[in-house]
C-alpha atoms as a PDB file:
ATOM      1  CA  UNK A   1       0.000   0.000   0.000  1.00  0.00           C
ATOM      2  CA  UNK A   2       1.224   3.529  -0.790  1.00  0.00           C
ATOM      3  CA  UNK A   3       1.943   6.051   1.638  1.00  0.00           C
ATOM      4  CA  UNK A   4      -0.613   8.350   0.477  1.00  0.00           C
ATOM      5  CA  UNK A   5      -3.105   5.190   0.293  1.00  0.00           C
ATOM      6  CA  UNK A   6      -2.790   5.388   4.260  1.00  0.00           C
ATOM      7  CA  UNK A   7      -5.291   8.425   4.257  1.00  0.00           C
ATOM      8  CA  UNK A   8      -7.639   7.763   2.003  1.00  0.00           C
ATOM      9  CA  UNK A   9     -10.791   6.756   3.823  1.00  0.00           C
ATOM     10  CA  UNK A  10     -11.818   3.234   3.491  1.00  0.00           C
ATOM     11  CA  UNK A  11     -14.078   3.537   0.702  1.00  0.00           C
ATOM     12  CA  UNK A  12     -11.699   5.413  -1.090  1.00  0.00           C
ATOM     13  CA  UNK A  13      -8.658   3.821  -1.096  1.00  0.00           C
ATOM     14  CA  UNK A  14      -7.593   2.009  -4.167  1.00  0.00           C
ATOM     15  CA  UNK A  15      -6.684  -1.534  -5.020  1.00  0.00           C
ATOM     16  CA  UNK A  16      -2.909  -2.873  -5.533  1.00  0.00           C
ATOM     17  CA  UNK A  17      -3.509  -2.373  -9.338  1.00  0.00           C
ATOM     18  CA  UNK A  18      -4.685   0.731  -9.206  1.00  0.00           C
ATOM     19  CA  UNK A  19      -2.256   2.133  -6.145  1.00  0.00           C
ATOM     20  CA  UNK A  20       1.072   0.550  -8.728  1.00  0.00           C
ATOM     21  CA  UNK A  21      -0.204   2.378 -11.691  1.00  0.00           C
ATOM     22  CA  UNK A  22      -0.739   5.893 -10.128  1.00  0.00           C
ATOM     23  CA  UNK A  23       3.039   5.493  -8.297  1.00  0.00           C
ATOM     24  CA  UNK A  24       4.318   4.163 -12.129  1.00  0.00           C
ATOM     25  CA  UNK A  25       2.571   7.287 -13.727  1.00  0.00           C
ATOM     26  CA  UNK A  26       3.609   9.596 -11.110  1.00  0.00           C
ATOM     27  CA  UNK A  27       7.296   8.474 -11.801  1.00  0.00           C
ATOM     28  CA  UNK A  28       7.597   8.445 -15.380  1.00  0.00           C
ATOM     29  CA  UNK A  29       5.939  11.852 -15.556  1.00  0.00           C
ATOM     30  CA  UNK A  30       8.130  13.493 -13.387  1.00  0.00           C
ATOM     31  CA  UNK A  31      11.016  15.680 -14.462  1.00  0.00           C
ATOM     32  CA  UNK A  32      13.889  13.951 -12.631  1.00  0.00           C
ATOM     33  CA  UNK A  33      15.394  15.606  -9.734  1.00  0.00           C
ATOM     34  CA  UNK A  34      12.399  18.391  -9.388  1.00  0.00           C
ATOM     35  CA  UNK A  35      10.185  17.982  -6.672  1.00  0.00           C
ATOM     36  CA  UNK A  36      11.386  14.957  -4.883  1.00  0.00           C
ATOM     37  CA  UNK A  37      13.813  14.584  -1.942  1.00  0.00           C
ATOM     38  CA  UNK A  38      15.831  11.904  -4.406  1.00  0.00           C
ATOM     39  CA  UNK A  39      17.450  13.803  -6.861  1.00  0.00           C
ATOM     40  CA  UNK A  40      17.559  10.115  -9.251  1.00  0.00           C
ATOM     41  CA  UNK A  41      13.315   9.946  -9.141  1.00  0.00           C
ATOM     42  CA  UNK A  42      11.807  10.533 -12.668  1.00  0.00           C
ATOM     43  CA  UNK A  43      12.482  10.740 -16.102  1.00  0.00           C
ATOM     44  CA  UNK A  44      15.306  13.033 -17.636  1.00  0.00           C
ATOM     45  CA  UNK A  45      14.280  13.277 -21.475  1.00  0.00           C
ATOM     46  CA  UNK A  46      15.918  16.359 -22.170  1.00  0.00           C
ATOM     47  CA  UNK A  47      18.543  14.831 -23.640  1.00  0.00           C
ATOM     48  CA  UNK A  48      16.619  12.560 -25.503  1.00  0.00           C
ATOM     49  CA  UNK A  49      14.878  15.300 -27.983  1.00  0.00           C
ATOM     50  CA  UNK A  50      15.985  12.676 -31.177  1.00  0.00           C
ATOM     51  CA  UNK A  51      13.886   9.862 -32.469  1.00  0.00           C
ATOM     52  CA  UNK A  52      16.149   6.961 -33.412  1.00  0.00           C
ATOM     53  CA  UNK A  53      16.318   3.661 -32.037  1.00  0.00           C
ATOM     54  CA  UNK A  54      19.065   4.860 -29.811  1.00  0.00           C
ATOM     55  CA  UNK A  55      16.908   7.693 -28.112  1.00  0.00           C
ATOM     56  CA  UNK A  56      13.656   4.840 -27.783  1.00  0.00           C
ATOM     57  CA  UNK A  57      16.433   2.526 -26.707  1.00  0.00           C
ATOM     58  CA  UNK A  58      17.799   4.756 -23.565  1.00  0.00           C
ATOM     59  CA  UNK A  59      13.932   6.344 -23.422  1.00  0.00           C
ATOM     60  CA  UNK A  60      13.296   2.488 -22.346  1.00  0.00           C
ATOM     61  CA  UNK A  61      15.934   2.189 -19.920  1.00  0.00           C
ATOM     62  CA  UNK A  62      15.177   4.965 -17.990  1.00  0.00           C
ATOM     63  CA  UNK A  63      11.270   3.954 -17.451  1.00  0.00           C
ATOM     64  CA  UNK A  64      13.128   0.473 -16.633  1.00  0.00           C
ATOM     65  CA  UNK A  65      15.423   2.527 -14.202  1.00  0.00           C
ATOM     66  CA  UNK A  66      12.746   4.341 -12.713  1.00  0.00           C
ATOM     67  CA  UNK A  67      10.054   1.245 -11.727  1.00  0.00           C
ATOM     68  CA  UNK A  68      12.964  -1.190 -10.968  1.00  0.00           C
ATOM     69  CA  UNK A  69      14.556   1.488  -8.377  1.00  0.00           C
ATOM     70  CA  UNK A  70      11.093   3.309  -6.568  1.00  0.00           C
ATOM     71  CA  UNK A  71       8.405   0.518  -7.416  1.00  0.00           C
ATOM     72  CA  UNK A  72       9.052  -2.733  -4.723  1.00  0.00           C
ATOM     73  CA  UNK A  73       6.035  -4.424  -5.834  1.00  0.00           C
ATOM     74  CA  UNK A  74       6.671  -5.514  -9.206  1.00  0.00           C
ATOM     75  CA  UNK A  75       9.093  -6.871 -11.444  1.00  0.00           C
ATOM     76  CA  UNK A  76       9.613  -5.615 -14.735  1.00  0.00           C
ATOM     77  CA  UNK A  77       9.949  -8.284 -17.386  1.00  0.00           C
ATOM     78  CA  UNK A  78      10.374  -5.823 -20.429  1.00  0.00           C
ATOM     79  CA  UNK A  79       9.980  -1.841 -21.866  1.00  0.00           C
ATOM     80  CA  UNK A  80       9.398  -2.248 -25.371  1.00  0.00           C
ATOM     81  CA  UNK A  81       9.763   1.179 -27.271  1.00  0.00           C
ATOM     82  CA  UNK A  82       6.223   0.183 -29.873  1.00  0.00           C
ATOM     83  CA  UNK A  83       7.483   2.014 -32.915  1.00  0.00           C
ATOM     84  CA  UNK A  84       4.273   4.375 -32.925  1.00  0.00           C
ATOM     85  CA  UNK A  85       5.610   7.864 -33.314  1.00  0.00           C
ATOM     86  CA  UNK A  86       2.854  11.091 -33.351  1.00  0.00           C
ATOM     87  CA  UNK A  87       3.796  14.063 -33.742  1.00  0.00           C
ATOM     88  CA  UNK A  88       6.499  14.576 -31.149  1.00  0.00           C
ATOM     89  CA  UNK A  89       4.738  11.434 -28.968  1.00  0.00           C
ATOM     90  CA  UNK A  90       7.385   8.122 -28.058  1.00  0.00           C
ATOM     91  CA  UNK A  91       5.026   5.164 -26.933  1.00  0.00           C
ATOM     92  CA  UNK A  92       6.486   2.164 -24.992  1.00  0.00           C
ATOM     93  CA  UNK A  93       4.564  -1.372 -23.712  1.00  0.00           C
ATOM     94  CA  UNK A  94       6.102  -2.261 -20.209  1.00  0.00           C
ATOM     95  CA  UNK A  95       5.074  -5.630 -18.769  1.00  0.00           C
ATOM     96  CA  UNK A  96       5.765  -6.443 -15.058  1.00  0.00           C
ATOM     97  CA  UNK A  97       5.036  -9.054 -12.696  1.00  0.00           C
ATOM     98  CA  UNK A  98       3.399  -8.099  -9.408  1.00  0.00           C
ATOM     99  CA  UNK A  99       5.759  -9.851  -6.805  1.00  0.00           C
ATOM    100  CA  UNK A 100       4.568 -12.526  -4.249  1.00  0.00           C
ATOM    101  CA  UNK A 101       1.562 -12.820  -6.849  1.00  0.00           C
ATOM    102  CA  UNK A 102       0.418 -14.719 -10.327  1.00  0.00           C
ATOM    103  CA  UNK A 103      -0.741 -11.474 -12.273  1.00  0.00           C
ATOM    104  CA  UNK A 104       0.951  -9.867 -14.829  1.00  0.00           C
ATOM    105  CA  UNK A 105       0.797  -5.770 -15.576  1.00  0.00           C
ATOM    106  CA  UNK A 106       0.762  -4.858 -18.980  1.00  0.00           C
ATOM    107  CA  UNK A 107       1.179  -1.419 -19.467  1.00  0.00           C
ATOM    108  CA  UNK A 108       0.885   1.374 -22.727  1.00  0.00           C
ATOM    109  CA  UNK A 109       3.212   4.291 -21.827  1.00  0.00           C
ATOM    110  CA  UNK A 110       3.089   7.099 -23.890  1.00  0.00           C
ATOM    111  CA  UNK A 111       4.968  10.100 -23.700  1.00  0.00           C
ATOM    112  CA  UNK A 112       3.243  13.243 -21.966  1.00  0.00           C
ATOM    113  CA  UNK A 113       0.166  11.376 -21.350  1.00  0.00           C
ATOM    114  CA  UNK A 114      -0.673  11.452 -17.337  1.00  0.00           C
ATOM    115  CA  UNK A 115      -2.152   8.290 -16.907  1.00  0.00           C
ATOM    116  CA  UNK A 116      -0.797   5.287 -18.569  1.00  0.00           C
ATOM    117  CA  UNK A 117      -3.465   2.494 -20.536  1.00  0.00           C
ATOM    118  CA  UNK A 118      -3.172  -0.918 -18.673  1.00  0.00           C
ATOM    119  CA  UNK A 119      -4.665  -4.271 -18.117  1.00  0.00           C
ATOM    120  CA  UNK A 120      -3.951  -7.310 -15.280  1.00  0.00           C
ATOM    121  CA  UNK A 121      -3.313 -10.785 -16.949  1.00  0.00           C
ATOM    122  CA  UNK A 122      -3.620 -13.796 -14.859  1.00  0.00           C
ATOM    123  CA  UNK A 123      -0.603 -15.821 -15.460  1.00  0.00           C
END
């Protein structure tokens, strides 16, 4: 459970799903080192302005960085950079594996888009 999941009222607070994908969105939409007491939370794409398979190719290491260092619950199996480029928009499929549990998270990141699409597979 999330810290902030602590004081939500009963009825309010949300489920494991829900409580990993707000802390996953929250971290990949974060400018790294602003706001946050560790300078190494969130995503530095400044540097990262170019669209080759390099740029998707570090773009996908740092969301990999960023859930394997500040997300405990999961495990992530892979950050696929999906190809599907618009306008200035870099979209990436990350599948994880909640820990101490058989479902996996399949999430669609996209680039400046708050909250991530995403579905829980048994299996």
């Amino acid at each position: 459970m999330s810290f902030l999941n602590l004081f939500r009222p009963a009825e309010e607070q949300k489920s494991l799903e829900e409580d990993v994908l707000e802390h996953i969105s929250d971290l990949l939409n974060t400018r790294k080192g602003f706001g946050s007491q560790s300078p190494s939370v969130g995503m530095d794409l400044s540097e990262f302005s170019r669209r080759d398979s390099l740029a998707k190719s570090d773009i996908a290491s740092e969301i990999r960085r960023n859930i394997e260092e500040f997300e405990p619950r999961i495990t992530v199996l892979s950050v696929t950079p999906d190809g599907l480029e618009v306008g200035s928009t870099l979209s990436f499929t990350i599948l994880c594996k909640f820990n101490n549990r058989d479902r996996l998270l399949s999430l669609f990141y996209e680039r400046g888009v708050h909250m991530p699409e995403w579905r829980v597979e048994h299996g």
